[in-house]
C-alpha atoms as a PDB file:
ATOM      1  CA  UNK A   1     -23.861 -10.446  -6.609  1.00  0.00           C
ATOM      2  CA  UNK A   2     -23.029  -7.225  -4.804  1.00  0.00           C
ATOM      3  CA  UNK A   3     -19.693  -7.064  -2.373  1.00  0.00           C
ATOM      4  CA  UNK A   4     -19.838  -6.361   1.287  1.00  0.00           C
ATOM      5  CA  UNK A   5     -18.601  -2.960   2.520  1.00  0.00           C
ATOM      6  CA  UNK A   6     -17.397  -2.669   5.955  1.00  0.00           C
ATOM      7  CA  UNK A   7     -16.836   1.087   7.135  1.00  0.00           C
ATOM      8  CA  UNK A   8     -14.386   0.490   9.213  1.00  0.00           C
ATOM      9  CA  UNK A   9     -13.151   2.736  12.102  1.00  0.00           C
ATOM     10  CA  UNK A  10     -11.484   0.446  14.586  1.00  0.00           C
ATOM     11  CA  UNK A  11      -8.413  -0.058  12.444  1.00  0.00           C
ATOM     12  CA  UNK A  12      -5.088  -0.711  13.648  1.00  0.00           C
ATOM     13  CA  UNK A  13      -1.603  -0.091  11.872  1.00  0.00           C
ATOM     14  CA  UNK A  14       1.174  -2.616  13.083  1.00  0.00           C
ATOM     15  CA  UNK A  15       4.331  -3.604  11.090  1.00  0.00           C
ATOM     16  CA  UNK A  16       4.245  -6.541   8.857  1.00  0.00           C
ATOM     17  CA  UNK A  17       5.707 -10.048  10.054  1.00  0.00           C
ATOM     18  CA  UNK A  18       5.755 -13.253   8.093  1.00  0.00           C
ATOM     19  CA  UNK A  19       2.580 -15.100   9.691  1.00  0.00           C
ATOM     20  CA  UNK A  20       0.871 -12.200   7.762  1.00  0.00           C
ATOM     21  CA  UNK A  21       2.138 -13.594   4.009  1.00  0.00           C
ATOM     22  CA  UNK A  22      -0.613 -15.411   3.350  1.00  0.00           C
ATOM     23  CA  UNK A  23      -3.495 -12.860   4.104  1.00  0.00           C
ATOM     24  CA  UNK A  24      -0.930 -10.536   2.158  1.00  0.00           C
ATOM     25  CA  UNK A  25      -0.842 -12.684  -0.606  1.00  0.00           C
ATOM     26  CA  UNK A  26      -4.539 -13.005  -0.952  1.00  0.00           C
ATOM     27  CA  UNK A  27      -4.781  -8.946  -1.327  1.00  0.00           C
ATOM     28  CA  UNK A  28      -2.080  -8.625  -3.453  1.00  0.00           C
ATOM     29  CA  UNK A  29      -3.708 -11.444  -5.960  1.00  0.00           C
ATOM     30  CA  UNK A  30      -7.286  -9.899  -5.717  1.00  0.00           C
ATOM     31  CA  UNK A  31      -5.794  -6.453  -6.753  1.00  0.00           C
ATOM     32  CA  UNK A  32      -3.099  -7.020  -9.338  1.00  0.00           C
ATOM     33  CA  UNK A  33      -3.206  -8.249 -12.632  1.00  0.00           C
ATOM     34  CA  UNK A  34       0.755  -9.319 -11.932  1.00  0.00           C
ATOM     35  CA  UNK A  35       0.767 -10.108  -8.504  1.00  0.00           C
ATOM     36  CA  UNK A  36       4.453 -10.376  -6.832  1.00  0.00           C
ATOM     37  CA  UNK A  37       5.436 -13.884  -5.768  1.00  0.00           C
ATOM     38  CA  UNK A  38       5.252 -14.668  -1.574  1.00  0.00           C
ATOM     39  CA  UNK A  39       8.760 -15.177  -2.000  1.00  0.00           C
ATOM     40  CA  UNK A  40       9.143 -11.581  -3.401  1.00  0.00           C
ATOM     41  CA  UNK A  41       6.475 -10.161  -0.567  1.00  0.00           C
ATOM     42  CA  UNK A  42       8.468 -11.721   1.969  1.00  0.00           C
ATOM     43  CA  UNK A  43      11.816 -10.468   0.952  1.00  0.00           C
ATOM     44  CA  UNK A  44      10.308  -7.012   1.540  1.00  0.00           C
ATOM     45  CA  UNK A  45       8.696  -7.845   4.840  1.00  0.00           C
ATOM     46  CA  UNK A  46      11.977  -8.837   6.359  1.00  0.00           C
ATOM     47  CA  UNK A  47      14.199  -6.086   4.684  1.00  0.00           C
ATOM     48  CA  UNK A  48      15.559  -3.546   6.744  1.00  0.00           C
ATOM     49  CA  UNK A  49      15.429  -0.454   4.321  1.00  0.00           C
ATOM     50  CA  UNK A  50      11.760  -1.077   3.864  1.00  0.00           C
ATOM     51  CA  UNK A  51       8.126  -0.122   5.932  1.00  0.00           C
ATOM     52  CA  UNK A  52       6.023  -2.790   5.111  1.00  0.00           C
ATOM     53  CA  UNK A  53       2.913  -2.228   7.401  1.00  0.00           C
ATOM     54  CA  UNK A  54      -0.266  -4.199   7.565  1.00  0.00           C
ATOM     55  CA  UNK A  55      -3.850  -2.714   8.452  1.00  0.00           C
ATOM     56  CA  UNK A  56      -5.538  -5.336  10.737  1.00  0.00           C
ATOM     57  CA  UNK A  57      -8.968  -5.582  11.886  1.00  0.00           C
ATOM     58  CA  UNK A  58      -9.224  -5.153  15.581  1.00  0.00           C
ATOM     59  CA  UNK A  59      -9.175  -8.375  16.483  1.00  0.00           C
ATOM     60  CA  UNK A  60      -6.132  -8.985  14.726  1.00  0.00           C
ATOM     61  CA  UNK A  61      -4.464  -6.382  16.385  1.00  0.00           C
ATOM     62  CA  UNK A  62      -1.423  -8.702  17.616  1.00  0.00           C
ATOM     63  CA  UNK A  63       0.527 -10.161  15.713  1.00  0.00           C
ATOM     64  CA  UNK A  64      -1.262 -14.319  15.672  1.00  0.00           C
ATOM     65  CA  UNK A  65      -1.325 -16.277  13.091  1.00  0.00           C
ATOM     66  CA  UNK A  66      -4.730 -15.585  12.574  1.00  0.00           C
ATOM     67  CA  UNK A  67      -4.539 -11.886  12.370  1.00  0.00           C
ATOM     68  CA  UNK A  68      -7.160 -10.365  10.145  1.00  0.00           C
ATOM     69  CA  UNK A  69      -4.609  -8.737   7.911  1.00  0.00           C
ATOM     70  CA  UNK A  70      -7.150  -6.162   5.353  1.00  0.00           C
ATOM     71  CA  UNK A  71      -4.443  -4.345   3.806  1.00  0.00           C
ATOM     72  CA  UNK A  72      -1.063  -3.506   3.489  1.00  0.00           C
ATOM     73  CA  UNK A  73       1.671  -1.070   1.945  1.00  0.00           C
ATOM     74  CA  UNK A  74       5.271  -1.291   0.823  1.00  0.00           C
ATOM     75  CA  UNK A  75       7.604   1.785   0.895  1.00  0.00           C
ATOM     76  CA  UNK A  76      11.386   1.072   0.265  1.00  0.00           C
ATOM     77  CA  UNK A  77      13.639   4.240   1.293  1.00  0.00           C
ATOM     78  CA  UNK A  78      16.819   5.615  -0.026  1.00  0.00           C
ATOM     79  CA  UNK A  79      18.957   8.392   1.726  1.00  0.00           C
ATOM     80  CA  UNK A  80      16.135  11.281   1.844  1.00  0.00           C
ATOM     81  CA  UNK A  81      13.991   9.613  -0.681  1.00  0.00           C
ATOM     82  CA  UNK A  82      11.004   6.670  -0.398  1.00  0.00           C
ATOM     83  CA  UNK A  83       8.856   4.793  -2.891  1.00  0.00           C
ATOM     84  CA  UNK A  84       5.559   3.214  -1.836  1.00  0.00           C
ATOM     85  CA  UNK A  85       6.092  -0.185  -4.282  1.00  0.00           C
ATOM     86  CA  UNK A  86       2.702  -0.971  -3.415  1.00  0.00           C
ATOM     87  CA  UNK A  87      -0.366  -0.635  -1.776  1.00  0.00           C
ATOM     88  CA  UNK A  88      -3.680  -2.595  -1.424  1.00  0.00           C
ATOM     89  CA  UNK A  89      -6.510  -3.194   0.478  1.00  0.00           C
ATOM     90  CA  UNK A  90      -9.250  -6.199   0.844  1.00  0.00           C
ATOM     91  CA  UNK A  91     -12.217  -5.820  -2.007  1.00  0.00           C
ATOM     92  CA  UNK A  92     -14.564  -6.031   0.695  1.00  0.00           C
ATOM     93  CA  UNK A  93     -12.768  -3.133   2.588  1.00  0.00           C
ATOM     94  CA  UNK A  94     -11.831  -0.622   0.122  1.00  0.00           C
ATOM     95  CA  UNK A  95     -13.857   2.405   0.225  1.00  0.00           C
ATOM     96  CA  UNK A  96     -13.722   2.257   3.938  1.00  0.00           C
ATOM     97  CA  UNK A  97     -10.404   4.656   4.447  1.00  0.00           C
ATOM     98  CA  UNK A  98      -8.524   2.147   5.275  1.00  0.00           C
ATOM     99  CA  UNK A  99      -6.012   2.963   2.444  1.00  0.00           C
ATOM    100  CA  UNK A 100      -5.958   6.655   3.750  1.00  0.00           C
ATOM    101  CA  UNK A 101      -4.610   5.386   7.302  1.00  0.00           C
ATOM    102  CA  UNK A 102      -2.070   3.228   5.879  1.00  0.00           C
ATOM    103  CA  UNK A 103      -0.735   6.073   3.613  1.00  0.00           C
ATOM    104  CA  UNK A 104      -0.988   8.179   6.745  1.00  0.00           C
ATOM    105  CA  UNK A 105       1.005   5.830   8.435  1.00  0.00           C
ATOM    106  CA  UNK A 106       3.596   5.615   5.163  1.00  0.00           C
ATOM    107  CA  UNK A 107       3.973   9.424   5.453  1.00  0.00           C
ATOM    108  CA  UNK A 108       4.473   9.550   9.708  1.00  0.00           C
ATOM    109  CA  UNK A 109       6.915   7.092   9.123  1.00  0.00           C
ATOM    110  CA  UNK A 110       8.381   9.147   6.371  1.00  0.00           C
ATOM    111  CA  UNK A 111       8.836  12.194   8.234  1.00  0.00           C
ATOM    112  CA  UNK A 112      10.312  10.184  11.106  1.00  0.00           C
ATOM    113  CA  UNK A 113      13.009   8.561   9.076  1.00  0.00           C
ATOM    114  CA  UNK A 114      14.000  12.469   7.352  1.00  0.00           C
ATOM    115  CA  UNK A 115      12.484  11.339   4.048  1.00  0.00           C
ATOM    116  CA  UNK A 116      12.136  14.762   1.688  1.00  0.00           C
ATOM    117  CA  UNK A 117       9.854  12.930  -0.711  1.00  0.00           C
ATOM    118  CA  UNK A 118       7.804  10.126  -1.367  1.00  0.00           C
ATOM    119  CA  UNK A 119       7.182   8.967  -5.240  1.00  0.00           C
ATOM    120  CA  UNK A 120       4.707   6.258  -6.225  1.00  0.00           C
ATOM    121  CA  UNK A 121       3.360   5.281  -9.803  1.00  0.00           C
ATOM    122  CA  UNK A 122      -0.243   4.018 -10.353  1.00  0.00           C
ATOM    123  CA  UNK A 123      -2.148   2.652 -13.639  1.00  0.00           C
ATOM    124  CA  UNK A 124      -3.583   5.323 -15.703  1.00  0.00           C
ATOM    125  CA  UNK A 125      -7.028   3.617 -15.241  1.00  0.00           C
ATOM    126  CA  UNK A 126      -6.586   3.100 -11.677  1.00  0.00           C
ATOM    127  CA  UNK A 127      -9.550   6.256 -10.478  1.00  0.00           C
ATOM    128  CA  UNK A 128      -9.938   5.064  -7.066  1.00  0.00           C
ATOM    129  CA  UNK A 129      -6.117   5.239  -6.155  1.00  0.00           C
ATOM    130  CA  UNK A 130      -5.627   8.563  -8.005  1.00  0.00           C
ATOM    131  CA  UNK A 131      -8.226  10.412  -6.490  1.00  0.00           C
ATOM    132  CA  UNK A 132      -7.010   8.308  -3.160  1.00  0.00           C
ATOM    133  CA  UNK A 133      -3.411  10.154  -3.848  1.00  0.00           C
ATOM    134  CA  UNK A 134      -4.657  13.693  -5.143  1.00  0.00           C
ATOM    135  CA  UNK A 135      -6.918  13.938  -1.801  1.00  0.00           C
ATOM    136  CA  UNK A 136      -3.469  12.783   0.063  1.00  0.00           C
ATOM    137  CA  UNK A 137      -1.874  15.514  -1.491  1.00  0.00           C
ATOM    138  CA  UNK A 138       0.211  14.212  -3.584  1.00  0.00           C
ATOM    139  CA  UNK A 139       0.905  16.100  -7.003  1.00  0.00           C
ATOM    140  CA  UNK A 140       1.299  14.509 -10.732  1.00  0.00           C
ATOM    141  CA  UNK A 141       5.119  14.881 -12.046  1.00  0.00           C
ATOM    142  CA  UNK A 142       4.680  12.676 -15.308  1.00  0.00           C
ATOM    143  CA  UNK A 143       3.543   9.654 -17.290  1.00  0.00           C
ATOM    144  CA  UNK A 144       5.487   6.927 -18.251  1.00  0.00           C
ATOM    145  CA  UNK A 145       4.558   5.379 -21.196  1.00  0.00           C
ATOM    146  CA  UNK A 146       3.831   1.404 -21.265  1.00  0.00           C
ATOM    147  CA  UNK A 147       4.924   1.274 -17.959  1.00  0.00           C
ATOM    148  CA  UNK A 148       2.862  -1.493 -16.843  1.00  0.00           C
ATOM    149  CA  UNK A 149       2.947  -4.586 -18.694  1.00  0.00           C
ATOM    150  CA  UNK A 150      -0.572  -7.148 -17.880  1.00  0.00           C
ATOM    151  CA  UNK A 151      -2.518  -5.236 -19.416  1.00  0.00           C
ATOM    152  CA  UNK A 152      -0.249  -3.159 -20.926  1.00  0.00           C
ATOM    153  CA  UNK A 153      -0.899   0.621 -19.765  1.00  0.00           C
ATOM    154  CA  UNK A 154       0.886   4.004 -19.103  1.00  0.00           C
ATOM    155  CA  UNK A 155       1.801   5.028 -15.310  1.00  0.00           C
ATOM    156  CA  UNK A 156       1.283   8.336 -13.659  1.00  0.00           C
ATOM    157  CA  UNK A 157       3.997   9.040 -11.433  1.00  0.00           C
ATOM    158  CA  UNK A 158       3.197  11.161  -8.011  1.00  0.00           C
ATOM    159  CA  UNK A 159       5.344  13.043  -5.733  1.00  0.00           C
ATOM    160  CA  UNK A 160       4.371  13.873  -2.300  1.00  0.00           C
ATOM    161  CA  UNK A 161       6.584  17.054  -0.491  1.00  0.00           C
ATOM    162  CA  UNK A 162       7.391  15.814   3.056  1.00  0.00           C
ATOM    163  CA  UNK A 163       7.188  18.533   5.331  1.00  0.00           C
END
């Protein structure tokens, strides 16, 4: 059976709250082989040192219950430096750019906040979000070996120059 594509252009960006954890959780399952607990998700949601924004659908625009939640990032900042922990999308949304707006966001936000760099790591394997990050223009620094455990693989860690 093939999946549904939506190309999607009425996309809104809000900041996470915690009616979104379960459409959250459903994303994270469908793209990780070691999801992160709700309990872990939620932490992140609610802490104030981290951007934790959702993409919604249009008619989940507001923050309801119901919100139609089709991806979401996590980027934790230090002093002038941020990690984006994580970022996923829907399977019946990727390919749509939705995961370029929310990195768009992750970068605006970035910028705003005086961050001088953003770092991320992503599976070896993982050719979607690579050339996803390359086309962002973010630039290889290294590998780290074994990095990931289920399925064991290496990482590729990325630097982006916030200017």
């Amino acid at each position: 059976m093939t999946d549904i594509k939506y190309q999607i252009s009425n996309i809104t960006v809000r900041n996470a709250v915690a009616s979104d954890l379960d459409a959250i959780c459903a994303i994270e399952a469908a793209s990780f082989s070691d999801p992160w607990t709700a309990q872990m998700l939620l932490d992140d949601i609610l802490n104030p040192i981290t951007y934790f924004p959702v993409a919604v659908t249009q008619a989940g625009a507001s923050a309801l219950p119901n919100a139609s939640v089709v991806a979401y990032a996590d980027m934790s900042i230090a002093a002038d430096e941020a990690e984006i922990r994580s970022i996923a999308t829907a399977p019946a949304y990727r390919k749509a750019g939705v995961a370029a707006k929310l990195l768009n966001a992750l970068t605006d936000y970035a910028k705003l906040n005086k961050v001088s760099a953003i770092y991320l790591e992503t599976r070896k394997s993982n050719k979607p979000a690579i050339a996803l990050y390359e086309k962002q223009g973010f630039k290889r620094l290294g590998l780290r070996k074994g990095y990931y455990a289920t399925p064991k693989e290496d990482a590729i860690v990325y630097q982006l120059v916030v200017t």
